[in-house]
Each structure stands twice: as structure tokens, then as C-alpha cells.
C-alpha atoms as a PDB file:
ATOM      1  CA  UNK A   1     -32.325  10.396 -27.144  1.00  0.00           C
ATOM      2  CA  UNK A   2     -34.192  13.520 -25.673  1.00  0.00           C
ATOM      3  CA  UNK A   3     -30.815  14.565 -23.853  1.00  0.00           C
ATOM      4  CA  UNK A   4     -28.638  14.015 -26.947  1.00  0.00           C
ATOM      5  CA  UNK A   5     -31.228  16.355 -28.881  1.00  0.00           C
ATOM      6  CA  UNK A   6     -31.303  18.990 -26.665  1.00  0.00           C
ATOM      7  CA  UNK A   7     -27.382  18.953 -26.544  1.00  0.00           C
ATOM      8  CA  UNK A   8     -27.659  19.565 -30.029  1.00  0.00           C
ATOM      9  CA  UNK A   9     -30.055  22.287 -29.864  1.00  0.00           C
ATOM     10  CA  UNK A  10     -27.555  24.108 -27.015  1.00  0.00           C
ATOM     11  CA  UNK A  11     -24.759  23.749 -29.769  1.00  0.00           C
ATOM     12  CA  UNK A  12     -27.037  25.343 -32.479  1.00  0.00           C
ATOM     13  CA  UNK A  13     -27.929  27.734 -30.023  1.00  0.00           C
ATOM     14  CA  UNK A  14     -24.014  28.577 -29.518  1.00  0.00           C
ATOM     15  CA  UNK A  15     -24.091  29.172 -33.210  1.00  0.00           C
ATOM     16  CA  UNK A  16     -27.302  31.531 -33.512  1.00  0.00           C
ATOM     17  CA  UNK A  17     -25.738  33.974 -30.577  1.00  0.00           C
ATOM     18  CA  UNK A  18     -22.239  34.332 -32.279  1.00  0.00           C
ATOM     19  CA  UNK A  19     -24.292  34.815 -35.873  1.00  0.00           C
ATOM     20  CA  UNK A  20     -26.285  37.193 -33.968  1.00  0.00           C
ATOM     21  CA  UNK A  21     -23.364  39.248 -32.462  1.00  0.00           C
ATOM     22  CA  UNK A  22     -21.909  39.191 -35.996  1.00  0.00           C
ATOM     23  CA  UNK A  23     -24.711  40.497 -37.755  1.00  0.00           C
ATOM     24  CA  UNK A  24     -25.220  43.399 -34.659  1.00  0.00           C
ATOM     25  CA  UNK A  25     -21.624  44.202 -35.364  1.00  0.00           C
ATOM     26  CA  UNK A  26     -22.227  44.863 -38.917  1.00  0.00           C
ATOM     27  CA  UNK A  27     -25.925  46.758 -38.406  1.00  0.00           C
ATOM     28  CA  UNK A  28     -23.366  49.379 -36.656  1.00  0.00           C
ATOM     29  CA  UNK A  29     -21.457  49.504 -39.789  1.00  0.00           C
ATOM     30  CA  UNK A  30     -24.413  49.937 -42.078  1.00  0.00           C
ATOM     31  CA  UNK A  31     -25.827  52.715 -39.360  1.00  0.00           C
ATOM     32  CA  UNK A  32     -22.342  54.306 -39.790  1.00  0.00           C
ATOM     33  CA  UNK A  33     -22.854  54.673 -43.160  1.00  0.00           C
ATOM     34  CA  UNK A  34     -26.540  55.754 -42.833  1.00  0.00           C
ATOM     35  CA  UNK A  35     -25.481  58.027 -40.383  1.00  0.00           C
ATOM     36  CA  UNK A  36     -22.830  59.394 -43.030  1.00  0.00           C
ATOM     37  CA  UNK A  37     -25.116  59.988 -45.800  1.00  0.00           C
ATOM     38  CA  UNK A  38     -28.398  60.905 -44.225  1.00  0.00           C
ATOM     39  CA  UNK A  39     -30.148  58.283 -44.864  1.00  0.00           C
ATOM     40  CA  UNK A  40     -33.495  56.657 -42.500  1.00  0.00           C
ATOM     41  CA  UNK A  41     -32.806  53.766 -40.486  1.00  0.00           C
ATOM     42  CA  UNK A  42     -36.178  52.064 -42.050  1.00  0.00           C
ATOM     43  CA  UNK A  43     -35.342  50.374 -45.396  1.00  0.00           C
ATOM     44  CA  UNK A  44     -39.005  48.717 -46.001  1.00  0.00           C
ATOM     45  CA  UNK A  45     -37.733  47.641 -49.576  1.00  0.00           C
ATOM     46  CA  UNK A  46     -34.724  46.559 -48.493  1.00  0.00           C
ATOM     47  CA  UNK A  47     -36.683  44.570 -45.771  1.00  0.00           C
ATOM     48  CA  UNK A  48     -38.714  42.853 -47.905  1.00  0.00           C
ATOM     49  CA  UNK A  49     -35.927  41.887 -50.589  1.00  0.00           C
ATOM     50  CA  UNK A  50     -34.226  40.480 -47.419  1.00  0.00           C
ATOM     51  CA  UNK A  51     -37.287  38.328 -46.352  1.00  0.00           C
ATOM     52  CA  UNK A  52     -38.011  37.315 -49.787  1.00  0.00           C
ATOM     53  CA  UNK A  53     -34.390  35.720 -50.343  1.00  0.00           C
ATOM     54  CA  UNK A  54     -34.023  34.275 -46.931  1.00  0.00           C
ATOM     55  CA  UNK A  55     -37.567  32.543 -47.614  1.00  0.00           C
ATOM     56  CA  UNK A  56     -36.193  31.375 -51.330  1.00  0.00           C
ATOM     57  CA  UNK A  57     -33.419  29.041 -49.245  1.00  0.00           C
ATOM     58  CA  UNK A  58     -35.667  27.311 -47.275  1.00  0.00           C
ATOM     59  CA  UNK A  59     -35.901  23.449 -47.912  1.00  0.00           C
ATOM     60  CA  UNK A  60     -39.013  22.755 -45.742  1.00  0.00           C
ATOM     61  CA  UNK A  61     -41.438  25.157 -47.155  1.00  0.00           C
ATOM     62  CA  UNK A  62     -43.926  24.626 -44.399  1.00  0.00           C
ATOM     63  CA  UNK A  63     -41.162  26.732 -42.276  1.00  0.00           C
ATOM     64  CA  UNK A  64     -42.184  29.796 -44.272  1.00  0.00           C
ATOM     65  CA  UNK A  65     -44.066  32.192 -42.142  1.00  0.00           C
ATOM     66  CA  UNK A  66     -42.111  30.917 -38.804  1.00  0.00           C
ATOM     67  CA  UNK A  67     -38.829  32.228 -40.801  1.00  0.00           C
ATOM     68  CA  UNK A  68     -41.093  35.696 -41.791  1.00  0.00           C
ATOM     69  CA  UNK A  69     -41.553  36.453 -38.391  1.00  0.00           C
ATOM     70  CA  UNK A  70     -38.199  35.376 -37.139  1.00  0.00           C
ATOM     71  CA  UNK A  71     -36.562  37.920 -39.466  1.00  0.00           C
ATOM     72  CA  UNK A  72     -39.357  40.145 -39.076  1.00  0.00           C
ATOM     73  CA  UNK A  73     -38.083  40.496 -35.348  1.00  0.00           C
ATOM     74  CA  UNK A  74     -34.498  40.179 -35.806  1.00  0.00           C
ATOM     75  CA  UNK A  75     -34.790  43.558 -38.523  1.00  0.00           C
ATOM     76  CA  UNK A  76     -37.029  45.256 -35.878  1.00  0.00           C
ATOM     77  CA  UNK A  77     -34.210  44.436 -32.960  1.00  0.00           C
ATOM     78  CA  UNK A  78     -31.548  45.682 -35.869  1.00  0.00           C
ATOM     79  CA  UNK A  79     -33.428  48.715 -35.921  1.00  0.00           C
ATOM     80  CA  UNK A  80     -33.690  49.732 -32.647  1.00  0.00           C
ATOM     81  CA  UNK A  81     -29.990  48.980 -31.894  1.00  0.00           C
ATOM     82  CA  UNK A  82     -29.003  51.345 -35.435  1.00  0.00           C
ATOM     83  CA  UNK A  83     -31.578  53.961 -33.625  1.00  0.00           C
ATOM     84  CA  UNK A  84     -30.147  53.961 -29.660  1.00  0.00           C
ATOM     85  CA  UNK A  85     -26.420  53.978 -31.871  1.00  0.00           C
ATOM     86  CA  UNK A  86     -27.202  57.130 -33.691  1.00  0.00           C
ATOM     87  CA  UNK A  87     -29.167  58.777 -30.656  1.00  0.00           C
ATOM     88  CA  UNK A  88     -25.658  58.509 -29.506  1.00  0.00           C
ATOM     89  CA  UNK A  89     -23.744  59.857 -31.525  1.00  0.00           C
ATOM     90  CA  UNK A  90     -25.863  62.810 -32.013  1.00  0.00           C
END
């Protein structure tokens, strides 16, 4: 039982890091376009209209603030990879 769980956890897992890498790939694009129009790589509203939806599809409700902070980091890491990108290209 425990094995056959944590199998499926290493599968999910797979998942999350190719999600990940797809949604790094596309933080470039959006930094691109920043980058093109002048614009800051902090989007607080845009941050919190993010966090707001991704809460709104939860089914367990109780998951709430562990899905805040998860995105919380994951926009922060998004950040700082848009920032050393445009460092660059300066």
C-alpha cells in the first residue's frame, strides 16, 4: 500500500516538473514582452487575481492557504527567473 502510494506520488511528481518547466518557459515569454514595453516585473494585482482563481478551483477547501503559499512561492521563483532573464539581456 505505502509503496504503491508513493509510486503514485513520483508519477505526480513527473507531472509537477514538466508543468513547472512549461510555465518557466512561458514567464520568459511574458518577460519578453515586459521587457518590450517597459513594464515592472512585479504585477501585485495580477498576483492576487491569479491566487484568487487558482483558490476558486479547489475542491477541498481546507487546502486553501497550503495552495496560497504554494503559488505565493512559485510567482516569487517566476520573478526572480523574469529578473536574472532581463539582467541579461540588458
Amino acid at each position: 500500500m505505502l509503496e504503491a502510494e508513493r509510486q503514485r506520488i513520483d508519477q505526480i511528481d513527473q507531472e509537477i516538473v514538466a508543468l513547472f518547466e512549461a510555465r518557466m518557459e512561458t514567464v520568459l515569454q511574458v518577460a519578453q514582452y515586459k521587457l518590450d514595453h517597459d513594464l515592472p516585473v512585479l504585477d501585485s494585482s495580477r498576483e492576487h487575481l491569479v491566487i484568487e482563481k487558482v483558490r476558486g478551483k479547489l475542491n477541498n477547501p481546507e487546502l486553501a492557504p497550503y495552495l496560497t503559499e504554494l503559488y505565493q512561492t512559485m510567482m516569487a521563483q517566476s520573478r526572480a527567473y523574469q529578473s536574472q532573464w532581463l539582467d541579461h539581456q540588458k
